[in-house]
C-alpha atoms as a PDB file:
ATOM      1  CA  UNK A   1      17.474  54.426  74.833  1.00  0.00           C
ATOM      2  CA  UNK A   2      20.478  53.010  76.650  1.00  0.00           C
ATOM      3  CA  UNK A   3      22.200  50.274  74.850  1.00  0.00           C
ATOM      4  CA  UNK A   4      23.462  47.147  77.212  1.00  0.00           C
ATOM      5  CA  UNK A   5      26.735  47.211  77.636  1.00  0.00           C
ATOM      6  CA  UNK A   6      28.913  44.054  76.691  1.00  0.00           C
ATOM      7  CA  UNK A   7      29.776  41.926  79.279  1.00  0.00           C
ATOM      8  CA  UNK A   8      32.759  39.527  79.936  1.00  0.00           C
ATOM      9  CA  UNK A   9      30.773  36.536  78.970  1.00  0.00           C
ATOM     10  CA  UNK A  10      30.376  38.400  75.290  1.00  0.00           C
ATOM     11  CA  UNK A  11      33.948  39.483  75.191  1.00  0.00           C
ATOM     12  CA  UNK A  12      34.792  35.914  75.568  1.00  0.00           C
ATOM     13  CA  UNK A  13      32.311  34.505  73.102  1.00  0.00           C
ATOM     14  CA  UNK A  14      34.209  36.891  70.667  1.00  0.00           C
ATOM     15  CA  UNK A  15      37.575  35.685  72.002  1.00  0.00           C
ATOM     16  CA  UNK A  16      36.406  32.115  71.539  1.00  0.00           C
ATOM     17  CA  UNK A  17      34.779  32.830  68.360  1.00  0.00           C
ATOM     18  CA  UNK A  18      38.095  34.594  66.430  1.00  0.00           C
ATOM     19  CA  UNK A  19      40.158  31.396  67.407  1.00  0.00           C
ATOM     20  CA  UNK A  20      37.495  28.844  65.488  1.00  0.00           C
ATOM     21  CA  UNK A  21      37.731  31.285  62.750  1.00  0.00           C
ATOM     22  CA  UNK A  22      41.471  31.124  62.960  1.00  0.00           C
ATOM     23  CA  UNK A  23      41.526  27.453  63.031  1.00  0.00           C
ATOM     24  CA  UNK A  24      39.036  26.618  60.462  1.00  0.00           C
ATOM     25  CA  UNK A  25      39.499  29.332  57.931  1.00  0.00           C
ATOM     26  CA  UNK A  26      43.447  29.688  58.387  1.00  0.00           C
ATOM     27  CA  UNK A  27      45.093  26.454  59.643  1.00  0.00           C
ATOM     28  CA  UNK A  28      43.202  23.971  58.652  1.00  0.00           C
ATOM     29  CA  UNK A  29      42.535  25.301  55.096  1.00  0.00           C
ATOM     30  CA  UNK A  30      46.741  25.100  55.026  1.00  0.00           C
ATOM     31  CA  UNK A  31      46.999  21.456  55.003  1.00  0.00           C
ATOM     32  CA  UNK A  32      47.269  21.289  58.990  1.00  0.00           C
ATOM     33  CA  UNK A  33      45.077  18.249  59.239  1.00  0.00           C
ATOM     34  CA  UNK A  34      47.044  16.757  62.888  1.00  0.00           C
ATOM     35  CA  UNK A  35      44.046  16.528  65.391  1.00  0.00           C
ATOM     36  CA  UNK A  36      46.677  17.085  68.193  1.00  0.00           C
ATOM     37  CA  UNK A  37      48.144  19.840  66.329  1.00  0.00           C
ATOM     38  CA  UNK A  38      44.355  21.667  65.877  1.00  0.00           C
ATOM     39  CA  UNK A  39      43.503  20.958  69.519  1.00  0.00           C
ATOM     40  CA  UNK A  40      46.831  22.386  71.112  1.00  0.00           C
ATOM     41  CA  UNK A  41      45.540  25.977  68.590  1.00  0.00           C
ATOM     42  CA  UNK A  42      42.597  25.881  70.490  1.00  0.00           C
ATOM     43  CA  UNK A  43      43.945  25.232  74.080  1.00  0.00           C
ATOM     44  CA  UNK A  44      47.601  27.247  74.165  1.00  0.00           C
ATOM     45  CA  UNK A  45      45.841  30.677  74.365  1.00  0.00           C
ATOM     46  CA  UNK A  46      47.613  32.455  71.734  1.00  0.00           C
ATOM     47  CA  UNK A  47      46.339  36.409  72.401  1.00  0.00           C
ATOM     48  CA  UNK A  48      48.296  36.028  76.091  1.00  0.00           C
ATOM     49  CA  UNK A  49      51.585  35.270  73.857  1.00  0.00           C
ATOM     50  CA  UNK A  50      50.902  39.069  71.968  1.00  0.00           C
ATOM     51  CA  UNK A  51      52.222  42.047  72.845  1.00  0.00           C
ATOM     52  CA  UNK A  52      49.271  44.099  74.673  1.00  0.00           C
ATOM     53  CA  UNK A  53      49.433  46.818  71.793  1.00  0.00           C
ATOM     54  CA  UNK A  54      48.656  44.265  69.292  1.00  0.00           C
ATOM     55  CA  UNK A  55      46.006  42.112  71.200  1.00  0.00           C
ATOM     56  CA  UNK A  56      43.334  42.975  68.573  1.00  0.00           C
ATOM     57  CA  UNK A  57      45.406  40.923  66.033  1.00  0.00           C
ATOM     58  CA  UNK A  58      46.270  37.507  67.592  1.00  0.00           C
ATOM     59  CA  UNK A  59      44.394  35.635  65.325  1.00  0.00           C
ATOM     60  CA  UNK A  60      44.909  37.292  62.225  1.00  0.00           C
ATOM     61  CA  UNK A  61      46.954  35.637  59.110  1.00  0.00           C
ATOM     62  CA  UNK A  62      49.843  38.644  59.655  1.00  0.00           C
ATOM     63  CA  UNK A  63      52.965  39.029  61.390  1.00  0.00           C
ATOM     64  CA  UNK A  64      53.153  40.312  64.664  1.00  0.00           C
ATOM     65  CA  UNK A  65      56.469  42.351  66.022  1.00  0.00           C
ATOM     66  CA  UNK A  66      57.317  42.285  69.498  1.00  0.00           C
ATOM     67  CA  UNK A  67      59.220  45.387  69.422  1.00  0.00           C
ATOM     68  CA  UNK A  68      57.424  48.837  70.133  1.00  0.00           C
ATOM     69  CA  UNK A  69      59.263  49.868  66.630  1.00  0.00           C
ATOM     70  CA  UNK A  70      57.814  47.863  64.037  1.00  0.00           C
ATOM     71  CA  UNK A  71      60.984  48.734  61.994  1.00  0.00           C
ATOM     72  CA  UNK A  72      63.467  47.207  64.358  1.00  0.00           C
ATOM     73  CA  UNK A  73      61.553  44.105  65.124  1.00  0.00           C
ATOM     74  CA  UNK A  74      61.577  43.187  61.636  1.00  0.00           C
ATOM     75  CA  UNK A  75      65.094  44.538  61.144  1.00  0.00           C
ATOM     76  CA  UNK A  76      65.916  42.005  64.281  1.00  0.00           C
ATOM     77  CA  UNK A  77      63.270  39.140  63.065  1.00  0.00           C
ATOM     78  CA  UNK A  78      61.625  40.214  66.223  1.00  0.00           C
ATOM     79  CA  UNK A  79      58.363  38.746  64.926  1.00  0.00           C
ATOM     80  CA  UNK A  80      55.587  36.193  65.673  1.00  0.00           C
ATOM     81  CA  UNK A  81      54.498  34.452  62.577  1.00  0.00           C
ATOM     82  CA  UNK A  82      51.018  33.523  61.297  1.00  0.00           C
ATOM     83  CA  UNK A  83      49.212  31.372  62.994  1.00  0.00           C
ATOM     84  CA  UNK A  84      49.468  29.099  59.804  1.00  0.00           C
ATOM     85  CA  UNK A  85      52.911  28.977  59.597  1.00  0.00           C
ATOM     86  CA  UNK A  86      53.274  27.980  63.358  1.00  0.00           C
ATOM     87  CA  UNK A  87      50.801  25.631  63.162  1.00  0.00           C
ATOM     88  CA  UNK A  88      52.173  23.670  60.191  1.00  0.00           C
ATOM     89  CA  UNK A  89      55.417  24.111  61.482  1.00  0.00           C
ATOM     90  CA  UNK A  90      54.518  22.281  64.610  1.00  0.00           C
ATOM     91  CA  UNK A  91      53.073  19.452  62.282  1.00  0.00           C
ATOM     92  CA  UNK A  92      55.816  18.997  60.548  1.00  0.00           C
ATOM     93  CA  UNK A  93      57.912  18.631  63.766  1.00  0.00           C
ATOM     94  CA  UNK A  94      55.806  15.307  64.564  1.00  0.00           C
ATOM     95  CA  UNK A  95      56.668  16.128  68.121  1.00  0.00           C
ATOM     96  CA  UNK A  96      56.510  13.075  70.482  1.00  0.00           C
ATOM     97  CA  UNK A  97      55.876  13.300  73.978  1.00  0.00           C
ATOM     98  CA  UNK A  98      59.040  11.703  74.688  1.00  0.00           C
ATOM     99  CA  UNK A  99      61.039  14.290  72.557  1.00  0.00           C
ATOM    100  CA  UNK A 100      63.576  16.648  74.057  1.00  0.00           C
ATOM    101  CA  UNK A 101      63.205  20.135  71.895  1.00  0.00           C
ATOM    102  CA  UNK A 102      65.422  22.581  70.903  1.00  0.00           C
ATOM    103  CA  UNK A 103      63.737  25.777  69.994  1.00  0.00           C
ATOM    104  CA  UNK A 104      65.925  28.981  68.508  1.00  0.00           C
ATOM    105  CA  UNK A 105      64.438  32.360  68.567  1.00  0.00           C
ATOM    106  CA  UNK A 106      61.532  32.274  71.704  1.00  0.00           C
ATOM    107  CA  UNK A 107      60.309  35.534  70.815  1.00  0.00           C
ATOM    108  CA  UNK A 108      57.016  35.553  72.518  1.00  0.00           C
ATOM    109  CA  UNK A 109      56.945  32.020  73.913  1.00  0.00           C
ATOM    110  CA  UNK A 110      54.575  31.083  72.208  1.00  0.00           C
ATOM    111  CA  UNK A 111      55.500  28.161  69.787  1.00  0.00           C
ATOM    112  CA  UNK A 112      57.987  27.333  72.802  1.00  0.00           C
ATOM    113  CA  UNK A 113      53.951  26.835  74.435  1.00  0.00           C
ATOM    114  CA  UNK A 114      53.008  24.732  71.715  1.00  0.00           C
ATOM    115  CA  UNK A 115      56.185  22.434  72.142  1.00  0.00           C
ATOM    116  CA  UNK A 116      55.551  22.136  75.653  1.00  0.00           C
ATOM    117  CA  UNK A 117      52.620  21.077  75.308  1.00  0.00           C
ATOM    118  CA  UNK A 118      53.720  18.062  72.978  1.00  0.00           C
ATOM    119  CA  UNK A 119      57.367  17.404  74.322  1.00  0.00           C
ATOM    120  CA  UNK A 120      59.008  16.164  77.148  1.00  0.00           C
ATOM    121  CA  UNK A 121      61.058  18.926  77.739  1.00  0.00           C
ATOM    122  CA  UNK A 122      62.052  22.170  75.957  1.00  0.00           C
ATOM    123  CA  UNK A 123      64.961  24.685  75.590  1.00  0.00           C
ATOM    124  CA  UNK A 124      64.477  27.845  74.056  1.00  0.00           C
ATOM    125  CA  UNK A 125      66.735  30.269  73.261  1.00  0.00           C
ATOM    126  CA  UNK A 126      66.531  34.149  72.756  1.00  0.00           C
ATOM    127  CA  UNK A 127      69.101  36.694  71.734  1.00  0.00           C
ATOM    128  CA  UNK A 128      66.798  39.272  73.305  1.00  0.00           C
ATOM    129  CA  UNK A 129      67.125  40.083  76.860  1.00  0.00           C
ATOM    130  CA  UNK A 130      63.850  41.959  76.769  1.00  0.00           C
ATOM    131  CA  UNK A 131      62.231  38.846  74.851  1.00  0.00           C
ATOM    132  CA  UNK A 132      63.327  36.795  76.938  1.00  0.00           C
ATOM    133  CA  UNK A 133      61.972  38.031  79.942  1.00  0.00           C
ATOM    134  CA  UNK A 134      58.620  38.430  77.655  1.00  0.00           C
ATOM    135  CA  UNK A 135      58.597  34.513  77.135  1.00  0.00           C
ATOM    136  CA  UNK A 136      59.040  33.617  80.484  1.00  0.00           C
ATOM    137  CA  UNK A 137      56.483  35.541  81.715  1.00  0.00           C
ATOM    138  CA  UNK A 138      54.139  34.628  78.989  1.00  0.00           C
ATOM    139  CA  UNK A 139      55.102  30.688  80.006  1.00  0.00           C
ATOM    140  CA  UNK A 140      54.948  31.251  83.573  1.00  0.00           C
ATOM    141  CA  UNK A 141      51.362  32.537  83.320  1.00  0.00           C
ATOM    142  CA  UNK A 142      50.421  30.198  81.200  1.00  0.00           C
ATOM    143  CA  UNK A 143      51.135  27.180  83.490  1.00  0.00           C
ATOM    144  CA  UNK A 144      53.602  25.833  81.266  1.00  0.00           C
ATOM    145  CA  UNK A 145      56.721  24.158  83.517  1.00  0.00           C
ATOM    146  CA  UNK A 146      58.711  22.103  81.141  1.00  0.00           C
ATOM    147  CA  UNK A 147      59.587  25.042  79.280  1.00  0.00           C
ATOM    148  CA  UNK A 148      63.081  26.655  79.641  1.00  0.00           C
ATOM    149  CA  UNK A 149      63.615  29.844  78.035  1.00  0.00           C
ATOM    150  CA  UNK A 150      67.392  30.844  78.333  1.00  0.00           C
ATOM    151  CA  UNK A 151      69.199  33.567  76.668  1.00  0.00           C
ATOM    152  CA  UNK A 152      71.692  32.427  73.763  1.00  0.00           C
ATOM    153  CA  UNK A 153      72.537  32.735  70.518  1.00  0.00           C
ATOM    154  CA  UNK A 154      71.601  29.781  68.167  1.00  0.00           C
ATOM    155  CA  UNK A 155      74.531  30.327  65.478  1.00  0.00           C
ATOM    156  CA  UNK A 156      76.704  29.573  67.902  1.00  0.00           C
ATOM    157  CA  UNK A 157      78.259  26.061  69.026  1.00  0.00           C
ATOM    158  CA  UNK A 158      75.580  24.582  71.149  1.00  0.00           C
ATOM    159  CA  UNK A 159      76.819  20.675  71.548  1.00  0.00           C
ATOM    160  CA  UNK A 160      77.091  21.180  75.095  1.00  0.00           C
ATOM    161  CA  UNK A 161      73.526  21.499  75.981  1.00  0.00           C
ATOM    162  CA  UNK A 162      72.556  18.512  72.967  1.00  0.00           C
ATOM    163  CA  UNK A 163      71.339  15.958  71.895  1.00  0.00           C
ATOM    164  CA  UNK A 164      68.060  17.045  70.622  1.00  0.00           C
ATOM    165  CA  UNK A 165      64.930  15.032  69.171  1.00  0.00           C
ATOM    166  CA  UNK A 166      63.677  18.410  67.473  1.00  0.00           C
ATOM    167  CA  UNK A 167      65.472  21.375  66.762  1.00  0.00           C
ATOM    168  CA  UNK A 168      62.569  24.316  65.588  1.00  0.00           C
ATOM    169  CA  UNK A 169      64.210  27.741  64.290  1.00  0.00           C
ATOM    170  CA  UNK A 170      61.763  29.700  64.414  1.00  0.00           C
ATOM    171  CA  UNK A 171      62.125  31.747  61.471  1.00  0.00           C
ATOM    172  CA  UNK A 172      64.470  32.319  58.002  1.00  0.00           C
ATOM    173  CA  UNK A 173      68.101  30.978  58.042  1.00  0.00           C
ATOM    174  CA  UNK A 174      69.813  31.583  54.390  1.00  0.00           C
ATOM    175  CA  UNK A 175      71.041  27.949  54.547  1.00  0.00           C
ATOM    176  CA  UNK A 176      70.524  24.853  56.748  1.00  0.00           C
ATOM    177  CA  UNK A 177      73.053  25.375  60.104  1.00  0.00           C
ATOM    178  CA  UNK A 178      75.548  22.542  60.021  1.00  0.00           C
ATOM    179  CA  UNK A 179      75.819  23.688  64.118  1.00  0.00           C
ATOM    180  CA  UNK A 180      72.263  22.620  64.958  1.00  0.00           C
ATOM    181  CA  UNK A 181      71.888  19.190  62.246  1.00  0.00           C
ATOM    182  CA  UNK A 182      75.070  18.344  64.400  1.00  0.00           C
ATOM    183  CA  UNK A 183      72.468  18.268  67.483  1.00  0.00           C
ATOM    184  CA  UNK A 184      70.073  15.424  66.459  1.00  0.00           C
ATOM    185  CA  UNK A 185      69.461  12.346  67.517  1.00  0.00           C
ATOM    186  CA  UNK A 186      69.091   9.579  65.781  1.00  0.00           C
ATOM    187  CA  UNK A 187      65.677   9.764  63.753  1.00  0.00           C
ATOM    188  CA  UNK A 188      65.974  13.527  64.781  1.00  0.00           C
ATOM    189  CA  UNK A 189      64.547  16.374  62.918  1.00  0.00           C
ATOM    190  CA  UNK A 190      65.354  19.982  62.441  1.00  0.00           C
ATOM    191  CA  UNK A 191      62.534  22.397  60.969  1.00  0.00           C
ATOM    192  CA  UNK A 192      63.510  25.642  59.501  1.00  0.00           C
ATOM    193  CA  UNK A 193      62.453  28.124  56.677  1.00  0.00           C
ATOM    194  CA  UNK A 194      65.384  28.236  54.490  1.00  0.00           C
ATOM    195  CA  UNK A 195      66.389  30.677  51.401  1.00  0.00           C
ATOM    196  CA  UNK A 196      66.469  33.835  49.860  1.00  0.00           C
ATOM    197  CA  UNK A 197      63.450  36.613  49.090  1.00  0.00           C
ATOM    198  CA  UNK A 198      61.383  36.291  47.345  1.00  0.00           C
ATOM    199  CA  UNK A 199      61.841  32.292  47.706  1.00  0.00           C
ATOM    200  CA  UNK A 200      62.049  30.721  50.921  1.00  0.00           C
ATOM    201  CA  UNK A 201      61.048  26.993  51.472  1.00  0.00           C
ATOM    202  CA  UNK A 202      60.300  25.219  54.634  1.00  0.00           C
ATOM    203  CA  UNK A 203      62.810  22.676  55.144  1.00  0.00           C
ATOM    204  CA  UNK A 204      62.576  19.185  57.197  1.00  0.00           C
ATOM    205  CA  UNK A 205      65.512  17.682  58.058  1.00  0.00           C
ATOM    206  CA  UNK A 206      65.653  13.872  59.682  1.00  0.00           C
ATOM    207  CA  UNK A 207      68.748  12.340  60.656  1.00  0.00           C
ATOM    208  CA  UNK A 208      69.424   8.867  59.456  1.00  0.00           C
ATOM    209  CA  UNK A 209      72.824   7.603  60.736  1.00  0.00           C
ATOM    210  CA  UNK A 210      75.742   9.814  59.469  1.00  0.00           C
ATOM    211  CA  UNK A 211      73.324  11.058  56.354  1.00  0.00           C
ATOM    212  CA  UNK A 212      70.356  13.229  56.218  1.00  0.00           C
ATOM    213  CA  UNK A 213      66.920  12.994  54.526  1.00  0.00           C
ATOM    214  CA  UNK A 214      65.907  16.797  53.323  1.00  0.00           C
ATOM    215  CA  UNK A 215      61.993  17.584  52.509  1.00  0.00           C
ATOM    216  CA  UNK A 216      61.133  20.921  51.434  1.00  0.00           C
ATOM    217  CA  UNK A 217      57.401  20.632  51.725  1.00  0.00           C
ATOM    218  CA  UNK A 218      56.153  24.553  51.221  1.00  0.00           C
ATOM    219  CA  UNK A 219      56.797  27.802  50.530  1.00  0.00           C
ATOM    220  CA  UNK A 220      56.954  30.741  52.908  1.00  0.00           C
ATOM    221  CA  UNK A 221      58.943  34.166  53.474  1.00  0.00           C
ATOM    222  CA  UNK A 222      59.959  34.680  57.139  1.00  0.00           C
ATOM    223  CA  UNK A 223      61.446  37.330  59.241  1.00  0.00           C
ATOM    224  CA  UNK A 224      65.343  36.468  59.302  1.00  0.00           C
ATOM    225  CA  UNK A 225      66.870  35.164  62.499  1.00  0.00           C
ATOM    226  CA  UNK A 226      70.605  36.963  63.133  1.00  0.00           C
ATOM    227  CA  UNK A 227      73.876  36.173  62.888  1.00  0.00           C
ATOM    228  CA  UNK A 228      73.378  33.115  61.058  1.00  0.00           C
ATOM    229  CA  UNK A 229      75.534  32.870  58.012  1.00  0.00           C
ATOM    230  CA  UNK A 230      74.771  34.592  55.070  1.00  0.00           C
ATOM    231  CA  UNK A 231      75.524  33.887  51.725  1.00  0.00           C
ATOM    232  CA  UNK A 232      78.436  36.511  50.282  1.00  0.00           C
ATOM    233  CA  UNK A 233      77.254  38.817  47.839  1.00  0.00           C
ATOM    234  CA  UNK A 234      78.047  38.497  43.991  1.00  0.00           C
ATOM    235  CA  UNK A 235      80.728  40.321  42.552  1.00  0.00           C
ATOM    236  CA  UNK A 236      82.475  41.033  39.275  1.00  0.00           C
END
């Protein structure tokens, strides 16, 4: 008996399928409750941002690398993060489509994606030079034209290219970076996951005048971004 074979209309309906599961059994179970936030999960097609060899997980709750050595890409913070994580992220953010965004560490492109969709206009920087070819192709296929992806480092002095509405670091920074608060506008806000393992907290920042209002609204462990300062270790 010959079994029928599964056709692209199937494959999709699977496709389709694993990103409602994603939504409603990941994200929105997380406390991301933004409409626009859950609609931009559904449109920005999130298994183009992955690394062919790990297609079969875009929509699971893990960490992806984009580096053929898993070792190295988490050595490097050469990672996409769960869904989740992005997703609240994002909602945190309370991008405006007005907003000019900052984004450090483009990886894959694909929060950079997300932005786009929301923001005026985006910068995103990579340390990379494979990655960041990855992102703009990623971007470029996607559609996505308000999108630069530019290779830099984000610990160093960037007040050339600001101000920003948002600055996103996207992933772990031992401690706020004075060089990027410096960067926001008025009403501004920086999101980052800040700390040490096993304790990292996702941190809000909005700028009010010369002083800044800190929320720390959830816990999370990230991949570590590099050469962002690190605390000195204890000694006797």
């Amino acid at each position: 008996m010959n079994m029928p074979l599964n056709t692209s209309a199937d494959t999709s309906n699977l496709v389709e399928q694993a990103r409602f599961n994603m939504i409603e059994q990941q994200i929105r179970p997380w406390r991301v409750l933004a409409e626009d936030v859950l609609d931009l999960m559904t449109q920005v097609r999130r298994e183009e941002f992955v690394p062919i060899a790990y297609r079969s997980m875009a929509f699971m709750d893990i960490e992806i690398p984009l580096n053929d050595s898993v070792e190295e890409a988490e050595r490097t913070g050469q990672m996409m993060l769960p869904p989740r994580v992005e997703a609240r992220m994002l909602q945190d953010a309370a991008v405006k489509t007005t907003d000019r965004v900052l984004e450090i560490g483009a990886g894959s492109g694909y929060m950079a994606a997300l932005l786009g969709r929301s923001a005026s206009q985006v910068l995103t920087l990579e340390i990379n030079a494979d990655l960041v070819e990855f992102a703009k192709e990623n971007l470029r296929s996607s559609g996505i034209i308000n999108v630069e992806v530019r290779m830099g480092d984000g610990s160093r002095d960037l007040s050339a290219e600001g101000p920003f509405d948002i600055v996103m670091v996207s992933g772990s920074v031992a401690e706020v970076p004075q060089n990027l608060l410096s960067l926001l506008t008025e009403g501004g806000r920086l999101v980052a996951i800040v700390g040490q393992e096993p304790m990292m907290r996702a941190t809000v920042v909005t700028r009010n005048g010369n002083s800044f209002e800190v929320k720390q609204p959830w816990d999370i462990v990230a991949p570590r971004l590099v050469n962002f300062t690190e605390p000195s270790p204890f000694r006797f």
